[in-house]
Protein backbone atom coordinates (compact mmCIF):
# COMPACT_ATOMS: atom_id res chain seq x y z
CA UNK A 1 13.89 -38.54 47.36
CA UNK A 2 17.57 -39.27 47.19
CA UNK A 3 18.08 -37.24 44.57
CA UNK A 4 15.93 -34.15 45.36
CA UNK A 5 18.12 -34.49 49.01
CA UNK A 6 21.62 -34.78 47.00
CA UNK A 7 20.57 -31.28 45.14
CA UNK A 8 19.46 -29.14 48.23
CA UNK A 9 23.01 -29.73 49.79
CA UNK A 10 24.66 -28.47 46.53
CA UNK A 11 26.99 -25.60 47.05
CA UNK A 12 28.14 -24.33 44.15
CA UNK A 13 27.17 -23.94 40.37
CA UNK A 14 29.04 -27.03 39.27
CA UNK A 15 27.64 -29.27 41.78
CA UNK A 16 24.55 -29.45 39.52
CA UNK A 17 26.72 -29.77 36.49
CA UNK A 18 25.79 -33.53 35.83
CA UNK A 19 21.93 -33.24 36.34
CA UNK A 20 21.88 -30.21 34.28
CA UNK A 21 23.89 -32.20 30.98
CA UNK A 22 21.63 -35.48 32.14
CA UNK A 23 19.53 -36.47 29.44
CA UNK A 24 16.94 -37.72 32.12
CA UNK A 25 13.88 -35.61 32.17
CA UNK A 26 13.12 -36.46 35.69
CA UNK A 27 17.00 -35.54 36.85
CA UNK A 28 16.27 -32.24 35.25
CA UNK A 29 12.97 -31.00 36.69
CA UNK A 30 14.07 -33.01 40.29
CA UNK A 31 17.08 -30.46 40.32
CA UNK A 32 15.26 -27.46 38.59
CA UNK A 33 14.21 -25.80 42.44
CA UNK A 34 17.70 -26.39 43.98
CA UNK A 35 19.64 -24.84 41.28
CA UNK A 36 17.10 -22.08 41.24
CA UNK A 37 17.44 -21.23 45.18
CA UNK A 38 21.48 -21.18 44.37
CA UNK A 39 21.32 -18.53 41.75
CA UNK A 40 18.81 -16.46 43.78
CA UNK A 41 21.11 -16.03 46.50
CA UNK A 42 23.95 -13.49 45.68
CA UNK A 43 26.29 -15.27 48.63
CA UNK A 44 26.70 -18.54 46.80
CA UNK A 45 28.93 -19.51 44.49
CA UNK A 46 29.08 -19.74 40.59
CA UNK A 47 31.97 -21.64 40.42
CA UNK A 48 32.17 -24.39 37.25
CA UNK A 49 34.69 -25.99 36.04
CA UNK A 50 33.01 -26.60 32.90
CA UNK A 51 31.14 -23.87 32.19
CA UNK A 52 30.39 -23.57 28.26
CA UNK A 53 29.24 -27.34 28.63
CA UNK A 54 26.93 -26.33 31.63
CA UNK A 55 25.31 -23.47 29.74
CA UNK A 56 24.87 -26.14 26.53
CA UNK A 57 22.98 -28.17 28.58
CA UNK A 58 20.77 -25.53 29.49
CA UNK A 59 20.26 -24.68 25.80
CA UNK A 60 19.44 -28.63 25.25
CA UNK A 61 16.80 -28.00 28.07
CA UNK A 62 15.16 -25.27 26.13
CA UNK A 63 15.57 -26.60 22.79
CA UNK A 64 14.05 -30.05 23.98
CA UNK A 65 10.20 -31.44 23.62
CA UNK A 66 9.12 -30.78 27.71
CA UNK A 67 7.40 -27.79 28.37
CA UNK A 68 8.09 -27.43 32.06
CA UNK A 69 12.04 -28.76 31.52
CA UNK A 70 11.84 -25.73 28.46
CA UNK A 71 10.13 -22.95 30.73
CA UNK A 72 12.81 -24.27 33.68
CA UNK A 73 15.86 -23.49 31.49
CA UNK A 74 14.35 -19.85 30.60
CA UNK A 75 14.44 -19.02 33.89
CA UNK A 76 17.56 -20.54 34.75
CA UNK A 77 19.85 -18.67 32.19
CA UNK A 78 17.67 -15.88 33.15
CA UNK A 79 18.89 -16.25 36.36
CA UNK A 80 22.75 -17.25 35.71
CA UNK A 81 22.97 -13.76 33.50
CA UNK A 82 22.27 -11.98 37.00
CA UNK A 83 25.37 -13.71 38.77
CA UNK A 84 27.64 -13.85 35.87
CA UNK A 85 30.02 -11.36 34.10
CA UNK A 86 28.49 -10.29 31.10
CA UNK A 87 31.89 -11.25 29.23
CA UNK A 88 31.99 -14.67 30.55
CA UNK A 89 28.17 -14.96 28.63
CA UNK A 90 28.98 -12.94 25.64
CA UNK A 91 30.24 -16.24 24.01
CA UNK A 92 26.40 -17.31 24.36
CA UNK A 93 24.58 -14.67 23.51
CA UNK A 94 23.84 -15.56 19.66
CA UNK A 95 23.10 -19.58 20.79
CA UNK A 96 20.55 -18.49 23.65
CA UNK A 97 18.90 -15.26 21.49
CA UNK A 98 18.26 -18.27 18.61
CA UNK A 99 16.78 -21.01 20.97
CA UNK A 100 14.63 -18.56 22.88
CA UNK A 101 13.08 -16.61 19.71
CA UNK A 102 12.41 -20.23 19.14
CA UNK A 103 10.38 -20.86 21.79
CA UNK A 104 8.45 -17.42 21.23
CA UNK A 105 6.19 -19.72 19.06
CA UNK A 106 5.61 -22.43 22.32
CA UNK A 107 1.89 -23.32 23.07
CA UNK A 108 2.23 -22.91 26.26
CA UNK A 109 1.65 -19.41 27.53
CA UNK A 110 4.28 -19.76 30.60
CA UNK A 111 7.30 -20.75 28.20
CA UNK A 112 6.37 -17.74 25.85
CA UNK A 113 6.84 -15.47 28.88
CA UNK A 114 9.88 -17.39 30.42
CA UNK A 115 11.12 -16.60 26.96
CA UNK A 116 9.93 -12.99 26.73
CA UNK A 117 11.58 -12.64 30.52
CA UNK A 118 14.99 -13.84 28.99
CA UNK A 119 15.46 -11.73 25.84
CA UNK A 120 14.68 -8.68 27.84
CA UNK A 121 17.38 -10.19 30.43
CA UNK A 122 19.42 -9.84 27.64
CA UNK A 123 18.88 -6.95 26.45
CA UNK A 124 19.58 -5.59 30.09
CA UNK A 125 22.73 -7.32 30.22
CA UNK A 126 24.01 -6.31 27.01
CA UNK A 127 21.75 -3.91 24.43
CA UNK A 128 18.74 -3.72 23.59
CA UNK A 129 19.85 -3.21 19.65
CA UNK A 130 22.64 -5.76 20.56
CA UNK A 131 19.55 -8.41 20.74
CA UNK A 132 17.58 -7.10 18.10
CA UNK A 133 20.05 -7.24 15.64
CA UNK A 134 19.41 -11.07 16.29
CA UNK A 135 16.14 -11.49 16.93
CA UNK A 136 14.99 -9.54 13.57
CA UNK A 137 16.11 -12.14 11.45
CA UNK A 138 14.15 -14.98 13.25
CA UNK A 139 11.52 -13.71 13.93
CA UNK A 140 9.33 -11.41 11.48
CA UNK A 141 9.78 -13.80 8.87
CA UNK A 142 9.49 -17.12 10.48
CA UNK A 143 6.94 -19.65 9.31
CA UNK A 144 5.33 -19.99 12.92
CA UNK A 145 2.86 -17.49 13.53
CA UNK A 146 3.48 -17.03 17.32
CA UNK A 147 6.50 -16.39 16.86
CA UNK A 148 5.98 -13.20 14.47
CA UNK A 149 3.04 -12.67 17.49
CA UNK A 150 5.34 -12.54 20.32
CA UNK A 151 8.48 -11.19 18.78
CA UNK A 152 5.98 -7.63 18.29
CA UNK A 153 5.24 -7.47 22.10
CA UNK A 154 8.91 -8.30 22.78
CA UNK A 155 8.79 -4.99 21.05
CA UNK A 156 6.51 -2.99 22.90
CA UNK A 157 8.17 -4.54 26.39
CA UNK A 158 11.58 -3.38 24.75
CA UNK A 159 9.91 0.24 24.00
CA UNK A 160 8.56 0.20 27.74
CA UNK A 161 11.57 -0.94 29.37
CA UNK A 162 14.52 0.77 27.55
CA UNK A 163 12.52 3.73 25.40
CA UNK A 164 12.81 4.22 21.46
CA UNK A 165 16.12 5.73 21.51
CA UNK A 166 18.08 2.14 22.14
CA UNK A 167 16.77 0.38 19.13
CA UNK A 168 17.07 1.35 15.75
CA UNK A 169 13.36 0.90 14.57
CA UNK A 170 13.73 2.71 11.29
CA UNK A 171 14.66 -1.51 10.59
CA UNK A 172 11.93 -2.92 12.10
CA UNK A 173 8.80 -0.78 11.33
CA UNK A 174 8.89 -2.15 7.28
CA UNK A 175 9.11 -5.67 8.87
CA UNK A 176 6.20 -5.02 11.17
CA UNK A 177 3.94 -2.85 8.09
CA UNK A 178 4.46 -6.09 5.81
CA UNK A 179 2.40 -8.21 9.43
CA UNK A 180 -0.60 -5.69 8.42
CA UNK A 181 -1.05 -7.88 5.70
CA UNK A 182 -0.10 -11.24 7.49
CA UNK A 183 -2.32 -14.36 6.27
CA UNK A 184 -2.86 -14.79 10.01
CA UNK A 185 -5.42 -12.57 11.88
CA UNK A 186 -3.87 -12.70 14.97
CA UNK A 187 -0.46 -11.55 13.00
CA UNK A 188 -2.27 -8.96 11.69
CA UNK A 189 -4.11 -7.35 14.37
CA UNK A 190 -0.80 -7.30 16.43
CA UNK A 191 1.16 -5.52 14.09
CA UNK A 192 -1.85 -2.86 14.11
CA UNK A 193 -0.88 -2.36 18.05
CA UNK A 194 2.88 -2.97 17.56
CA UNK A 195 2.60 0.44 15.26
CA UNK A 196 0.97 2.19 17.41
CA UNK A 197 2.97 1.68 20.01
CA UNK A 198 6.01 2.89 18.41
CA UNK A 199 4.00 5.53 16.97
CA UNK A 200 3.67 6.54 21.01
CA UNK A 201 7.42 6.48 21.09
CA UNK A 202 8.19 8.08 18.32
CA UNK A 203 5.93 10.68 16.73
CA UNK A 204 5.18 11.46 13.11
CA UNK A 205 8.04 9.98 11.94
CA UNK A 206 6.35 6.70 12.03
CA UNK A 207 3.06 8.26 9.82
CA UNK A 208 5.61 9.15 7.35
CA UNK A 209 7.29 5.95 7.15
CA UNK A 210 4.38 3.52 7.18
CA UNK A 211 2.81 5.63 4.30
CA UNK A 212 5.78 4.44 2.27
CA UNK A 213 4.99 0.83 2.67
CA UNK A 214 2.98 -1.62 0.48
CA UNK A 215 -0.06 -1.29 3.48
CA UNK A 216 -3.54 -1.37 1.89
CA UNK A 217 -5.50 2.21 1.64
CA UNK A 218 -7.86 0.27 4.71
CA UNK A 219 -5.22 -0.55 6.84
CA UNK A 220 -3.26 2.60 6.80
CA UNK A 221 -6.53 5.16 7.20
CA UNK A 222 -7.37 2.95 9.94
CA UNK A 223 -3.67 3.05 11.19
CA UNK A 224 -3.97 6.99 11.05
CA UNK A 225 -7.00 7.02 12.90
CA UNK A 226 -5.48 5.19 15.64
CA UNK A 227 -2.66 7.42 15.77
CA UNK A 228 -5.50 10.62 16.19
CA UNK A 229 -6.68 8.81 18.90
CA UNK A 230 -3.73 8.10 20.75
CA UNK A 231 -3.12 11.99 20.58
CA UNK A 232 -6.88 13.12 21.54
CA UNK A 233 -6.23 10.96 24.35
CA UNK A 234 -3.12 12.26 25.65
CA UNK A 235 -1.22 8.96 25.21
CA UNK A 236 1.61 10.12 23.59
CA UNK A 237 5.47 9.67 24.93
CA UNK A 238 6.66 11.41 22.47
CA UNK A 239 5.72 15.40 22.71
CA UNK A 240 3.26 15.87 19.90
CA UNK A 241 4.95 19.26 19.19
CA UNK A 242 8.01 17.92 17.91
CA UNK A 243 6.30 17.44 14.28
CA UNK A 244 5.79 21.68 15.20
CA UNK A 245 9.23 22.22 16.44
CA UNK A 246 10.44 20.78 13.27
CA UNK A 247 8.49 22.63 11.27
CA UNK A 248 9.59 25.43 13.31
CA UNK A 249 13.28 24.60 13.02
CA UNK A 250 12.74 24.32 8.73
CA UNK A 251 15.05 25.85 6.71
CA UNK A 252 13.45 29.33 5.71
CA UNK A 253 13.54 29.21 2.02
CA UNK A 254 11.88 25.84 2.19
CA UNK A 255 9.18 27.40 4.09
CA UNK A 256 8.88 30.38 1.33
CA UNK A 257 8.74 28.21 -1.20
CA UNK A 258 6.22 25.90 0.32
CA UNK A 259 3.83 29.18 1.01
CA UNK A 260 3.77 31.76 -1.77
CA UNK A 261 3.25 34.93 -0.11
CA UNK A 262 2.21 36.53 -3.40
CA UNK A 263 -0.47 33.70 -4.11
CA UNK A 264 -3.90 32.67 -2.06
CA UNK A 265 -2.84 28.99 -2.93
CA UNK A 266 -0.47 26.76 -1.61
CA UNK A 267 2.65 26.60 -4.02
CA UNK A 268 4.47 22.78 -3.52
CA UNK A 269 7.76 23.06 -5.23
CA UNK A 270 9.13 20.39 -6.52
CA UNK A 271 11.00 18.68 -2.88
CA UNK A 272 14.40 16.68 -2.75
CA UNK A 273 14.43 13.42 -0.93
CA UNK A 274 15.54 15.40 2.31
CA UNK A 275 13.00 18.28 2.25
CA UNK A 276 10.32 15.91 1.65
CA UNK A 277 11.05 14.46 4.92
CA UNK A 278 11.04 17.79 6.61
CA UNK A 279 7.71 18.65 4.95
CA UNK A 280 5.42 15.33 5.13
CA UNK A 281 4.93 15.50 8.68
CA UNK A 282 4.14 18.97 8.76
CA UNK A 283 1.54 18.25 6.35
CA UNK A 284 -0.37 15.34 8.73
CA UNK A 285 0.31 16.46 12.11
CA UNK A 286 -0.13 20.12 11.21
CA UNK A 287 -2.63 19.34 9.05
CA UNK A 288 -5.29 22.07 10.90
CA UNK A 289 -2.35 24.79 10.49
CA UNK A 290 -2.30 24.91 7.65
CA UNK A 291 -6.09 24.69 6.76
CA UNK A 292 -6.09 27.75 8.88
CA UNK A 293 -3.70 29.75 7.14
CA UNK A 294 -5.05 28.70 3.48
CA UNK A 295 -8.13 30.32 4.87
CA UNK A 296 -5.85 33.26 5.86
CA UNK A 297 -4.46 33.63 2.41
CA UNK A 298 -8.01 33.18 0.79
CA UNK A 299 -9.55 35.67 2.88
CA UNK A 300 -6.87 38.34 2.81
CA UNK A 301 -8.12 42.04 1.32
CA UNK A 302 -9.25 42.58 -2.00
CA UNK A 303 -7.84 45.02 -4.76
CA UNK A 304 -9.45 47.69 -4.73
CA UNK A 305 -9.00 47.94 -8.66
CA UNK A 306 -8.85 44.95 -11.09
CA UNK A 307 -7.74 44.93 -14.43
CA UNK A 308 -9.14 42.68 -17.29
CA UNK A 309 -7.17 39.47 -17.94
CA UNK A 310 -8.40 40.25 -21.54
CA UNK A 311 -6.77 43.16 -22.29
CA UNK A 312 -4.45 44.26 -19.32
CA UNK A 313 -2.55 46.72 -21.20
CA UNK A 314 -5.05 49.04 -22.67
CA UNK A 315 -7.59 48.49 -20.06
CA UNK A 316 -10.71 47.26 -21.89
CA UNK A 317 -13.23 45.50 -19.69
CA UNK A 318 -15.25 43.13 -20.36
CA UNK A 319 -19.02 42.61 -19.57
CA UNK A 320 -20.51 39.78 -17.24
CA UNK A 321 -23.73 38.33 -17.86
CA UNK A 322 -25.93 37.52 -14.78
CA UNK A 323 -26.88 33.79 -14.91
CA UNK A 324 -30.12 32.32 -12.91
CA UNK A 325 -27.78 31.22 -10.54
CA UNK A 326 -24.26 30.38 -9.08
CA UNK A 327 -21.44 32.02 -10.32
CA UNK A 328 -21.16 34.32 -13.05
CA UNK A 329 -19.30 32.99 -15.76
CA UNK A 330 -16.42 35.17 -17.45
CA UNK A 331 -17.07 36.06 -21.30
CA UNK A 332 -14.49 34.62 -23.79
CA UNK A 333 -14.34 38.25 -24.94
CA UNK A 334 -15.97 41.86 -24.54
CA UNK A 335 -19.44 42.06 -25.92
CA UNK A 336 -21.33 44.81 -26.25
CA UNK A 337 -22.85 46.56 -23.13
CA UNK A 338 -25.98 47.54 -24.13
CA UNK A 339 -29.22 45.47 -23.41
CA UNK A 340 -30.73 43.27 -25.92
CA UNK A 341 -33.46 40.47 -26.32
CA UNK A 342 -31.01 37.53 -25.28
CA UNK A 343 -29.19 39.52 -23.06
CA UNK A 344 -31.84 41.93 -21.02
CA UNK A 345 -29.71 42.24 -17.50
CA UNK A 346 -26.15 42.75 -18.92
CA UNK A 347 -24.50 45.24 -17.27
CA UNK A 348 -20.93 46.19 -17.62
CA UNK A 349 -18.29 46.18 -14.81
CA UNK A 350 -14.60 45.57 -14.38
CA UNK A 351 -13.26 42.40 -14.55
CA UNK A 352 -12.79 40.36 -11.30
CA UNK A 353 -9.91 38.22 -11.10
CA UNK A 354 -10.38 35.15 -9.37
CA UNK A 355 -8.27 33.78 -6.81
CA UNK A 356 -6.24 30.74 -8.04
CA UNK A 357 -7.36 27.59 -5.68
CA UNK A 358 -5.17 24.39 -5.44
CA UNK A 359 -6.15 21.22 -5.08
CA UNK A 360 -4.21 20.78 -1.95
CA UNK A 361 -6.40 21.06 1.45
CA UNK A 362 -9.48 23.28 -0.66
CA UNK A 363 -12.68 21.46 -1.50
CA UNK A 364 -15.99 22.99 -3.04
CA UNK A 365 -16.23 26.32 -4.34
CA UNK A 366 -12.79 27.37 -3.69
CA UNK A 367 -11.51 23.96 -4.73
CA UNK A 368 -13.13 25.09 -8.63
CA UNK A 369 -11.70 28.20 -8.81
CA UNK A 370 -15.02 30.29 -7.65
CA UNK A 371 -15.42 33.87 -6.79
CA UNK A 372 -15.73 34.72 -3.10
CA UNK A 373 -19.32 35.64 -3.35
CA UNK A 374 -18.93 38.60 -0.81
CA UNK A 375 -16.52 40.11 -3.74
CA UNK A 376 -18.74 38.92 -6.60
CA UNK A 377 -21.75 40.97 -4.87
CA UNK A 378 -20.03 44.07 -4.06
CA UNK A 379 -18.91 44.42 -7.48
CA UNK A 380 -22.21 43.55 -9.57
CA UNK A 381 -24.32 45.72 -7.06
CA UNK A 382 -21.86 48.96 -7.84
CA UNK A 383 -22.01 47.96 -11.72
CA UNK A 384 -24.59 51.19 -12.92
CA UNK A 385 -27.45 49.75 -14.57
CA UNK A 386 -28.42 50.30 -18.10
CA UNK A 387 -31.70 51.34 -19.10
């Protein structure tokens, strides 16, 4: 009781300075609610004659074995970066960030948030990328498994709190893709959310980055189909037409080279590092745009007059044979157009050129090169008949 009376008439920061640096356990949590009222209240002092060795034994307190004295210390430098100049901590910063990343991997759920509480502190106090740039190399390759955990919804608090323009993730999203393949579950499934979060914040940028990474086939389709959702249900921070604006914004004669106008099938010229950045999220989050206009170019009007690919320059044609079914097939070269025994339906016509068909966004029929059967039919039915 004496000493819990000896605390609550302390008036000013250093008054506390020999419980805090006591190795006691019981002097520390005994003066834990004092020193806690003191910094709460903006009218007292924070006056210490020794204050690097007072903020070291706060550091002790969170590097030390006692959960409650650990959690206690959190909140106290959480507390002590309210009241004090942000130069006087400065000197700090590095010692705190690497104790309390530590304690990111604590059993106990209240320390993990005490520490959670303080690196945010600091990252208010300072910046966010300030904090980062420490806690990346602690954390998404430590050995302890919470840590790499809790570290990822440090993240997403950071995202919520200060928005993905204050932290450079272009350096932490290949940390976080290598967690999708994390030996621990727990690892694993956070770095799943951790993505998606930033994808939130961020846009298609983050698609096209992730699908650079060593993640398996699995992981990323299921990645991408988390992404869809987060856009069908109108969860996205980032405005989903910015992967449109920049297509939008695309230098022209990367856009005429990507389309052919002279072609019905997509033309991909051969991209330098920086255009294939431009182009690769056009191609996911625009994916539908530019199904639509293949279908465009496919259907476009016909010619109203073909010439044979045979013999272009003195106009021969060449005769088609009417299979059972399916396509017709073209002839390797003119036969004959006069009916015989193996041949009874042949009937001569003018050759059709098909449309060329990429592999790119085309599937069946078109995808093999087939004749639009609407064309195919119009020109066998005006083919005259021979008798």
């Amino acid at each position: 009781m004496a000493e819990i009376s000896s605390t609550a008439v302390n008036k000013t920061l250093g008054d506390f300075y020999q419980s805090v640096t006591s190795k006691e356990p019981s002097v520390r949590l005994e003066c834990f609610s004092a020193l806690e009222s003191l910094l709460s209240d903006s009218e007292t002092s924070v006056d210490c004659d020794d204050l690097p060795g007072f903020i070291n034994g706060l550091i002790k307190w969170i590097e030390g074995s006692n959960f409650r004295i650990a959690a206690n210390g959190l909140r106290t430098l959480e507390l002590l970066l309210d009241r004090l100049d942000s130069n006087e901590f400065g000197h700090y910063v590095e010692q705190v960030t690497s104790a309390t990343v530590d304690r990111l991997g604590d059993a106990k759920d209240q320390v993990r948030e005490a520490a959670s509480n303080l690196l945010i502190k600091l990252m208010t106090t300072y910046t966010p990328q300030r904090i980062w740039d420490l806690i990346q190399p602690l954390a998404f390759d430590s050995k302890q498994f919470r840590i790499k955990e809790e570290s990822q919804r440090v993240l997403i608090r950071s995202l919520e709190e200060f928005g993905a323009s204050t932290i450079q993730l272009s350096k932490l999203v290949p940390l976080i893709s290598k967690l999708i393949s994390d030996s621990n579950g727990a690892v694993r499934q956070q770095a799943v959310d951790t993505l998606v979060e930033i994808y939130r914040h961020v846009g298609e940028k983050v698609r096209s980055d992730i699908a650079k990474r060593d993640i398996p086939e699995a992981k990323l389709k299921q990645l991408y189909e988390k992404f869809d959702d987060v856009i069908a249900s109108g969860r996205m921070i980032a405005k989903v037409s910015d992967a449109t604006d920049d297509a939008e914004a695309m230098d022209s004669s990367l856009f005429e080279r990507f389309f052919d106008p002279t072609s019905t099938h997509f033309q991909l010229p051969t991209l330098n590092e920086e255009e294939n950045d431009e182009v690769y999220p056009l191609l996911h989050i625009e994916f539908y745009r530019l199904n639509k206009t293949r279908q465009l170019l496919i259907a476009r009007p016909k010619p109203t007059t073909t010439r044979s690919r045979l013999n272009s320059d003195s106009s021969t044609t060449s005769t088609r044979s009417r299979p059972s079914g399916g396509v017709p097939a073209r002839s390797a070269a003119p036969v004959s157009a006069v009916s015989s025994p193996n041949n009874p339906r042949a009937r001569s016509s003018s050759s059709i050129s098909r449309p060329y068909a990429s592999t790119l966004f085309t599937t069946g029929a078109v995808a093999s090169g087939a004749v639009d059967e609407a064309i195919f039919e119009e020109a066998f039915n005006s083919s005259p008949a021979i008798s």
